[in-house]
ModelCIF file with pLDDT and N, C-alpha, C, O atoms, coordinates in Angstrom:
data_MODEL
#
_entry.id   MODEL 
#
_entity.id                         1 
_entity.type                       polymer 
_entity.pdbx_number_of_molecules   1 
#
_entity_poly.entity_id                      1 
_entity_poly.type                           'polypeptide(L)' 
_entity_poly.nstd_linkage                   no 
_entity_poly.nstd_monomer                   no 
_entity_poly.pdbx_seq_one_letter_code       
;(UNK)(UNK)(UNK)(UNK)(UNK)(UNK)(UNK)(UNK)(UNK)(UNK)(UNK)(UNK)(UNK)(UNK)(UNK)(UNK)
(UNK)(UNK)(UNK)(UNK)(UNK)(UNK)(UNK)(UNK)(UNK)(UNK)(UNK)(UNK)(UNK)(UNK)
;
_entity_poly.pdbx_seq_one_letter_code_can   XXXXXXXXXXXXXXXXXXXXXXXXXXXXXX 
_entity_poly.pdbx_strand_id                 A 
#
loop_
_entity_poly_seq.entity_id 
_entity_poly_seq.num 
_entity_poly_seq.mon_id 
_entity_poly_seq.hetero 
1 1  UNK n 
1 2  UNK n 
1 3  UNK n 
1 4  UNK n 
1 5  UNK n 
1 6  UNK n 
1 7  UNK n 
1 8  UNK n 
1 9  UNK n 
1 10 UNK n 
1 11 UNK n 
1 12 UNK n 
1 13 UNK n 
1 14 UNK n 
1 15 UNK n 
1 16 UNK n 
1 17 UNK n 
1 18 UNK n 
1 19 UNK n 
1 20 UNK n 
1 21 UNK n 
1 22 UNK n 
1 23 UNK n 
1 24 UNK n 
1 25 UNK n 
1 26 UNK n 
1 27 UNK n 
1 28 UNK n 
1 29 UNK n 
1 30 UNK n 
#
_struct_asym.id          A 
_struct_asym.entity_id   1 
#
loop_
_ma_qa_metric.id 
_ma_qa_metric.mode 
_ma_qa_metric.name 
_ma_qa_metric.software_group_id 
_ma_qa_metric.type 
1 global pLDDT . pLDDT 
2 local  pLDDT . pLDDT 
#
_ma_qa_metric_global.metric_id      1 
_ma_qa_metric_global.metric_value   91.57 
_ma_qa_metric_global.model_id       1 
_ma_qa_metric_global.ordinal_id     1 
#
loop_
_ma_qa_metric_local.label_asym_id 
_ma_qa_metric_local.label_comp_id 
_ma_qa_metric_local.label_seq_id 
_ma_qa_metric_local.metric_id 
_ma_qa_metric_local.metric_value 
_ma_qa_metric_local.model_id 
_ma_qa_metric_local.ordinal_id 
A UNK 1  2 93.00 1 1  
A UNK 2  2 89.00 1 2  
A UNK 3  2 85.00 1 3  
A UNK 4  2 88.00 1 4  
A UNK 5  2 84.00 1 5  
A UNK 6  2 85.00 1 6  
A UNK 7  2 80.00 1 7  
A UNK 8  2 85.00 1 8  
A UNK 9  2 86.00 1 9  
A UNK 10 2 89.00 1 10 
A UNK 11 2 88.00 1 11 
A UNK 12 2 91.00 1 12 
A UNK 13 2 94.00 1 13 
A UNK 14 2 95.00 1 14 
A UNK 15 2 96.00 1 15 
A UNK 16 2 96.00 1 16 
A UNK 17 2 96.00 1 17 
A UNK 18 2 95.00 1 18 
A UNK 19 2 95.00 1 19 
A UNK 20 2 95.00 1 20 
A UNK 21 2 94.00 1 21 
A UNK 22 2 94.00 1 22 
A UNK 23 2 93.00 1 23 
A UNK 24 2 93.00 1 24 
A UNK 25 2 94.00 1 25 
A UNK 26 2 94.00 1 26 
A UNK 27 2 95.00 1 27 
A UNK 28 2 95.00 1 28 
A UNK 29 2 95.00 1 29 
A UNK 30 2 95.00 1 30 
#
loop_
_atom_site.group_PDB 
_atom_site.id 
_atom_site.type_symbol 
_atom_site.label_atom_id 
_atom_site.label_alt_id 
_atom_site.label_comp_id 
_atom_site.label_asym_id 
_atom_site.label_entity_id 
_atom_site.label_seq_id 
_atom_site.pdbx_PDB_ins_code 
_atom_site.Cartn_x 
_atom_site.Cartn_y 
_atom_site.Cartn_z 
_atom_site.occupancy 
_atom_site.B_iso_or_equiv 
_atom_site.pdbx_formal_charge 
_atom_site.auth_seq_id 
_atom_site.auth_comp_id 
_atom_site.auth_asym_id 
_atom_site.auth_atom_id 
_atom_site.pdbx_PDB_model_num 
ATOM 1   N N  . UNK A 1 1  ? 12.791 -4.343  -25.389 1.00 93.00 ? 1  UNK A N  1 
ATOM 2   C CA . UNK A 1 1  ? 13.507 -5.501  -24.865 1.00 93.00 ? 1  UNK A CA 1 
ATOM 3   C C  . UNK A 1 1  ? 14.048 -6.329  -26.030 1.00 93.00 ? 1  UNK A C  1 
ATOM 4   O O  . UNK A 1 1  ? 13.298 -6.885  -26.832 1.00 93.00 ? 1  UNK A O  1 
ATOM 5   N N  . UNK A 1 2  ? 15.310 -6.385  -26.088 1.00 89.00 ? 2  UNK A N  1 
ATOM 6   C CA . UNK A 1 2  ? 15.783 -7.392  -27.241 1.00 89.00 ? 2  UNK A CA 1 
ATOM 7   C C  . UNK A 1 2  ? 16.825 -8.639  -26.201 1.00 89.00 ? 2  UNK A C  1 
ATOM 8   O O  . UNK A 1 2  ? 17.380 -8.626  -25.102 1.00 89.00 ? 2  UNK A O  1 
ATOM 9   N N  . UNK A 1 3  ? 16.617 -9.755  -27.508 1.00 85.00 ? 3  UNK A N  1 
ATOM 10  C CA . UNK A 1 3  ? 17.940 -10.915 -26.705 1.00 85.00 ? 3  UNK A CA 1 
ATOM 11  C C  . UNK A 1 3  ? 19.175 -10.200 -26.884 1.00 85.00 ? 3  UNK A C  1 
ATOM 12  O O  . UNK A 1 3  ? 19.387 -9.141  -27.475 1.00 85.00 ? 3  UNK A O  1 
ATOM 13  N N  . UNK A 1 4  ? 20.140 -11.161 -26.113 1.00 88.00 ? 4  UNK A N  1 
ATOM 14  C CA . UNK A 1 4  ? 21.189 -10.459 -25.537 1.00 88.00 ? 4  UNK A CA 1 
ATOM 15  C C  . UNK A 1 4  ? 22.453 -11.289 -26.562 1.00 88.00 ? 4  UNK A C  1 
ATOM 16  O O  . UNK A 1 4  ? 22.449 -12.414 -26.064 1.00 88.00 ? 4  UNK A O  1 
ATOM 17  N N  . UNK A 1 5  ? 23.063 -11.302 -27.225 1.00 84.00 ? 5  UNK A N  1 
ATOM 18  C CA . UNK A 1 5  ? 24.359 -11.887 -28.257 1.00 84.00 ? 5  UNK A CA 1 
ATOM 19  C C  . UNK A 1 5  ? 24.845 -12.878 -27.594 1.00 84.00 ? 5  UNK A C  1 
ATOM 20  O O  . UNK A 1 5  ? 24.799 -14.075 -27.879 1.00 84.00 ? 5  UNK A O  1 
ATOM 21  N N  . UNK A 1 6  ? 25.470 -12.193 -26.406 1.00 85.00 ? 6  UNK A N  1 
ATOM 22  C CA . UNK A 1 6  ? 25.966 -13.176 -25.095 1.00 85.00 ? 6  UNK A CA 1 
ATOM 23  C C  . UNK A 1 6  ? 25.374 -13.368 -23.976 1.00 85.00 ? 6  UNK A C  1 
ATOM 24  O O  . UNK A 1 6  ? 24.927 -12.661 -23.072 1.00 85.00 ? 6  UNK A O  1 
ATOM 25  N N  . UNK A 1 7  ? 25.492 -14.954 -24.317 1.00 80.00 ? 7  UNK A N  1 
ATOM 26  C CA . UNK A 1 7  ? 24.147 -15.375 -22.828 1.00 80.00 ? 7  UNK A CA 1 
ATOM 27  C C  . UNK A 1 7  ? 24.875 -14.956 -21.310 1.00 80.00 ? 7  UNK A C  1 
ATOM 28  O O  . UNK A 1 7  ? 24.254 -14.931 -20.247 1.00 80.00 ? 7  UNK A O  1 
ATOM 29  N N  . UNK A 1 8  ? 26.121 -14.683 -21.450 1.00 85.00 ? 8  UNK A N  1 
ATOM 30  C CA . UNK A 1 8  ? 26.901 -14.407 -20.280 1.00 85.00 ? 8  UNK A CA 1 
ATOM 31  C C  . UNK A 1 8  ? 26.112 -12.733 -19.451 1.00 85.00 ? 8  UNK A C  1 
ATOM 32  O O  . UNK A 1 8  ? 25.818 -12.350 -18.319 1.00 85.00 ? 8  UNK A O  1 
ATOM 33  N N  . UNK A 1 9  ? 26.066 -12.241 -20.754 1.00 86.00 ? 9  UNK A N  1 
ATOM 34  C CA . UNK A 1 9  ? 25.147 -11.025 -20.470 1.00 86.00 ? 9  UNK A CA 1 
ATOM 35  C C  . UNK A 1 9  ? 23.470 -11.214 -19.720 1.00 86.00 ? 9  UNK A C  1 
ATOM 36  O O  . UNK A 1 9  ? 22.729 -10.402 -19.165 1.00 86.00 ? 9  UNK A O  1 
ATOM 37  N N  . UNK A 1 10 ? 23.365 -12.412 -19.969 1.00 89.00 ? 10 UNK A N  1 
ATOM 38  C CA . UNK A 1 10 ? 21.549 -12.573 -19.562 1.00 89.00 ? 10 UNK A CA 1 
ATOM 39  C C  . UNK A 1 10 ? 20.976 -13.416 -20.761 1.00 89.00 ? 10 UNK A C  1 
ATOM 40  O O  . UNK A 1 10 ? 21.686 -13.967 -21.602 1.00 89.00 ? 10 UNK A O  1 
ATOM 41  N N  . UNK A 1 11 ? 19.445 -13.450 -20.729 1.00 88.00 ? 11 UNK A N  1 
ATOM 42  C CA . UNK A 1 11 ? 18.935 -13.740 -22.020 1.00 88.00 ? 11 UNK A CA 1 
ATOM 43  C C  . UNK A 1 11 ? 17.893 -12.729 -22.717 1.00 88.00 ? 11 UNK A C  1 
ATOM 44  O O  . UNK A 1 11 ? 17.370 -12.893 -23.820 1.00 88.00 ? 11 UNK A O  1 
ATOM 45  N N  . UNK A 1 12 ? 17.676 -11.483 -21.703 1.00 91.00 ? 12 UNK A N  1 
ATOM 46  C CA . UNK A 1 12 ? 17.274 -10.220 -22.759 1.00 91.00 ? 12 UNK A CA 1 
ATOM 47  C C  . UNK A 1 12 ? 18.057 -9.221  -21.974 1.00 91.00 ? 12 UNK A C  1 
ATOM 48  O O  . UNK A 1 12 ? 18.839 -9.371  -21.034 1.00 91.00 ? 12 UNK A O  1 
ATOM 49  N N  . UNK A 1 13 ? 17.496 -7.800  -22.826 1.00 94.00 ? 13 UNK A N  1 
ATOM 50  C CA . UNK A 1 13 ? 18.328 -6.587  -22.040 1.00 94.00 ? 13 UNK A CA 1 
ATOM 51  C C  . UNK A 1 13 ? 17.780 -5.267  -22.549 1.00 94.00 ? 13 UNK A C  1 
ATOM 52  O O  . UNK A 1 13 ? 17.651 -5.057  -23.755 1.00 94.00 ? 13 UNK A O  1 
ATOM 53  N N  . UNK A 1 14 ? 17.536 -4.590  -21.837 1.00 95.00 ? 14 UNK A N  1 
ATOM 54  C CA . UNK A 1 14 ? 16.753 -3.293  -21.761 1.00 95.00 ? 14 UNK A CA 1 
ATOM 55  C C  . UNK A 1 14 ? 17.580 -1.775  -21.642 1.00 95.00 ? 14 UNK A C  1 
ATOM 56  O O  . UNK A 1 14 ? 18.213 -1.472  -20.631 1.00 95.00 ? 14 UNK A O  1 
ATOM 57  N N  . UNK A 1 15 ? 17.483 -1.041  -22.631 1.00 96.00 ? 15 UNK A N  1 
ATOM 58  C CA . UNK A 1 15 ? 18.536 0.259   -22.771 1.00 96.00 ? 15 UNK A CA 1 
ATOM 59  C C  . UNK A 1 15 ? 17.576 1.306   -21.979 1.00 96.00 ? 15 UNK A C  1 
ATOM 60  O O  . UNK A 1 15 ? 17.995 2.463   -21.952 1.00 96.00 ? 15 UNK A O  1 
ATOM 61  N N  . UNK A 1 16 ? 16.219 1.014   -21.270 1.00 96.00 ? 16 UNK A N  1 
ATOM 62  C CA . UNK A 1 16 ? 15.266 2.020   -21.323 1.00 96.00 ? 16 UNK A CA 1 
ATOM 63  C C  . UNK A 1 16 ? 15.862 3.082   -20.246 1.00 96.00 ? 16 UNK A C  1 
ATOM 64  O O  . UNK A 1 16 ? 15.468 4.239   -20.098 1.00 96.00 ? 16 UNK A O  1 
ATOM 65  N N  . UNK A 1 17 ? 16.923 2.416   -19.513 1.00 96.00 ? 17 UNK A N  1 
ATOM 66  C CA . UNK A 1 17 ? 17.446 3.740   -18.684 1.00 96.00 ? 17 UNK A CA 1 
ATOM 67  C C  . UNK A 1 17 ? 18.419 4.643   -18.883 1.00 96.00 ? 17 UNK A C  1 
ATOM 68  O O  . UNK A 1 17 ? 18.794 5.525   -18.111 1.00 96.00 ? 17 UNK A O  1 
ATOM 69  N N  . UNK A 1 18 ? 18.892 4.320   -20.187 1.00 95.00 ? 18 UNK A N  1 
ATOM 70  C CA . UNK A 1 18 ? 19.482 4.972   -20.825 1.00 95.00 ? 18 UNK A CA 1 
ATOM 71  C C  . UNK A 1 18 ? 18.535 5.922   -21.839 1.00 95.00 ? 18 UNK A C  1 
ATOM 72  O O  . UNK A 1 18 ? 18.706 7.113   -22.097 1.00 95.00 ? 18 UNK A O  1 
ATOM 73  N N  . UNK A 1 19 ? 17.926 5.401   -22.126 1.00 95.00 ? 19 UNK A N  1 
ATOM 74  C CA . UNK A 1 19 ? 17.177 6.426   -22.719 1.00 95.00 ? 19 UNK A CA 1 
ATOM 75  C C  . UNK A 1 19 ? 16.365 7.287   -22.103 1.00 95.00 ? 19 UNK A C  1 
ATOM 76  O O  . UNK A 1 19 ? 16.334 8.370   -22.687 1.00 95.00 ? 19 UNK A O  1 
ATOM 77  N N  . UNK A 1 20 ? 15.549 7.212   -20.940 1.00 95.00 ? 20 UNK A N  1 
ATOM 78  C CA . UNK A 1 20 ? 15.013 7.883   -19.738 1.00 95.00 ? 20 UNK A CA 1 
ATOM 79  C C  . UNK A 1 20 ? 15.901 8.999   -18.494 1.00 95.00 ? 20 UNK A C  1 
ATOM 80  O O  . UNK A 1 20 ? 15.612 9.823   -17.626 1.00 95.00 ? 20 UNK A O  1 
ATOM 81  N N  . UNK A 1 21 ? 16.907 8.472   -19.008 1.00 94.00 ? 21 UNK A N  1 
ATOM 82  C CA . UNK A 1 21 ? 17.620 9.006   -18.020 1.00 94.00 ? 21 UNK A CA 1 
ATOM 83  C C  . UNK A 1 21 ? 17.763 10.442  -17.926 1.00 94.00 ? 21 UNK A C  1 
ATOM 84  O O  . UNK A 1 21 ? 17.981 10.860  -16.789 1.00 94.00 ? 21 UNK A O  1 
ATOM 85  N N  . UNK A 1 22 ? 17.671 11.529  -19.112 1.00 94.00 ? 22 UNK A N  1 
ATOM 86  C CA . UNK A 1 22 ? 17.454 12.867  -18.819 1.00 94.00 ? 22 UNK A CA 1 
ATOM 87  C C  . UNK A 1 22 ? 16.185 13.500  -18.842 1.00 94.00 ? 22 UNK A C  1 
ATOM 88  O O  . UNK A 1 22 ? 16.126 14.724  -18.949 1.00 94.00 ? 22 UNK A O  1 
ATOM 89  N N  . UNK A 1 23 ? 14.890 12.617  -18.731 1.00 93.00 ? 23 UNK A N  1 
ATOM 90  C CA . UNK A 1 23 ? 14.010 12.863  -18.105 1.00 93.00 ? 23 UNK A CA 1 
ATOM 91  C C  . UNK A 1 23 ? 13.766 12.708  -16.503 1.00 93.00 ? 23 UNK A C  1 
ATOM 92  O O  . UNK A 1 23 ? 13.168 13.527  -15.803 1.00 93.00 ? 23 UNK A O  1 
ATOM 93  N N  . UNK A 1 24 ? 14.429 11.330  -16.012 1.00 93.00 ? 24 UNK A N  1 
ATOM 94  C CA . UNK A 1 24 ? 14.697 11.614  -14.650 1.00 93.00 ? 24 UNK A CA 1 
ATOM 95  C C  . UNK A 1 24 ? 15.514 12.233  -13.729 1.00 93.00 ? 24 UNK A C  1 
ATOM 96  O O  . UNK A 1 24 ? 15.550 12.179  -12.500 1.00 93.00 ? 24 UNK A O  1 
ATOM 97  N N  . UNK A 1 25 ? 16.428 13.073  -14.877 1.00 94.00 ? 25 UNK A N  1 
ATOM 98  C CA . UNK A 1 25 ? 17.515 14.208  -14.241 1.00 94.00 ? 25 UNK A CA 1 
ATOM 99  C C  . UNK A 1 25 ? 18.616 13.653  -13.359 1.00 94.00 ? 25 UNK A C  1 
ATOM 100 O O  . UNK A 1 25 ? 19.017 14.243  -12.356 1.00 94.00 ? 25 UNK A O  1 
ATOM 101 N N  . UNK A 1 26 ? 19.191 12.222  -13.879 1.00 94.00 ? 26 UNK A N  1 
ATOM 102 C CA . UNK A 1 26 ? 20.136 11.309  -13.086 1.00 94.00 ? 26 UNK A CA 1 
ATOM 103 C C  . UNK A 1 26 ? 20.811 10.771  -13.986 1.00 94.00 ? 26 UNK A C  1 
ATOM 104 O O  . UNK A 1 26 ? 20.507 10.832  -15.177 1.00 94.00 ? 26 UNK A O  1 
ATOM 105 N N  . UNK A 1 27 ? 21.916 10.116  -13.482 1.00 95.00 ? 27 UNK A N  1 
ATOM 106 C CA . UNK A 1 27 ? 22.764 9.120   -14.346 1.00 95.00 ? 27 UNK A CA 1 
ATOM 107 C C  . UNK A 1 27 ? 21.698 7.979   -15.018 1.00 95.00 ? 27 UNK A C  1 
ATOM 108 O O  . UNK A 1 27 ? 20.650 7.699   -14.438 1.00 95.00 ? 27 UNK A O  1 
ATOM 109 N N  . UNK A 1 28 ? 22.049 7.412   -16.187 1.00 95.00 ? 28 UNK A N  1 
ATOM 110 C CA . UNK A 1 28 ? 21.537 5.800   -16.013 1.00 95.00 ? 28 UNK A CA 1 
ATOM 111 C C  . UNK A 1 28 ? 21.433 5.147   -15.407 1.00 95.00 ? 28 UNK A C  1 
ATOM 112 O O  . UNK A 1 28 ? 20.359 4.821   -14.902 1.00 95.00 ? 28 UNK A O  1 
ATOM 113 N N  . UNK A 1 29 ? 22.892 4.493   -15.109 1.00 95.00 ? 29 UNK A N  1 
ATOM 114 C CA . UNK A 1 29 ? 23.134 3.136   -14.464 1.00 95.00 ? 29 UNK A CA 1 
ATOM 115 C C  . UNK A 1 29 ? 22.423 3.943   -12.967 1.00 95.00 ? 29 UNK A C  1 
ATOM 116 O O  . UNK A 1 29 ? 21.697 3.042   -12.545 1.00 95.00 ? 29 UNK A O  1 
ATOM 117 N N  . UNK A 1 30 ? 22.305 4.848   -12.223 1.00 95.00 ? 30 UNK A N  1 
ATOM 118 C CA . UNK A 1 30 ? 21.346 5.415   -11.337 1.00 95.00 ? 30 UNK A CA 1 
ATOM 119 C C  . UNK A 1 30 ? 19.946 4.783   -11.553 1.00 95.00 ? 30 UNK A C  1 
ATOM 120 O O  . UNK A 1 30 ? 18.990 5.152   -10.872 1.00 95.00 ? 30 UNK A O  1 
#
């Protein structure tokens, strides 16, 4: 979990489904 540059974005943000994602055999944003 890191902060986010732009608060417009949130105030943290998480890549973990991007990185998981060809273990769960799906898109990311899925």
């Amino acid at each position: 979990v890191g902060n986010t540059k732009d608060k417009s974005h949130g105030d943290y943000a998480c890549n973990i489904a991007l990185v998981a994602a060809k273990a769960a055999g799906c898109p990311p944003r899925k």
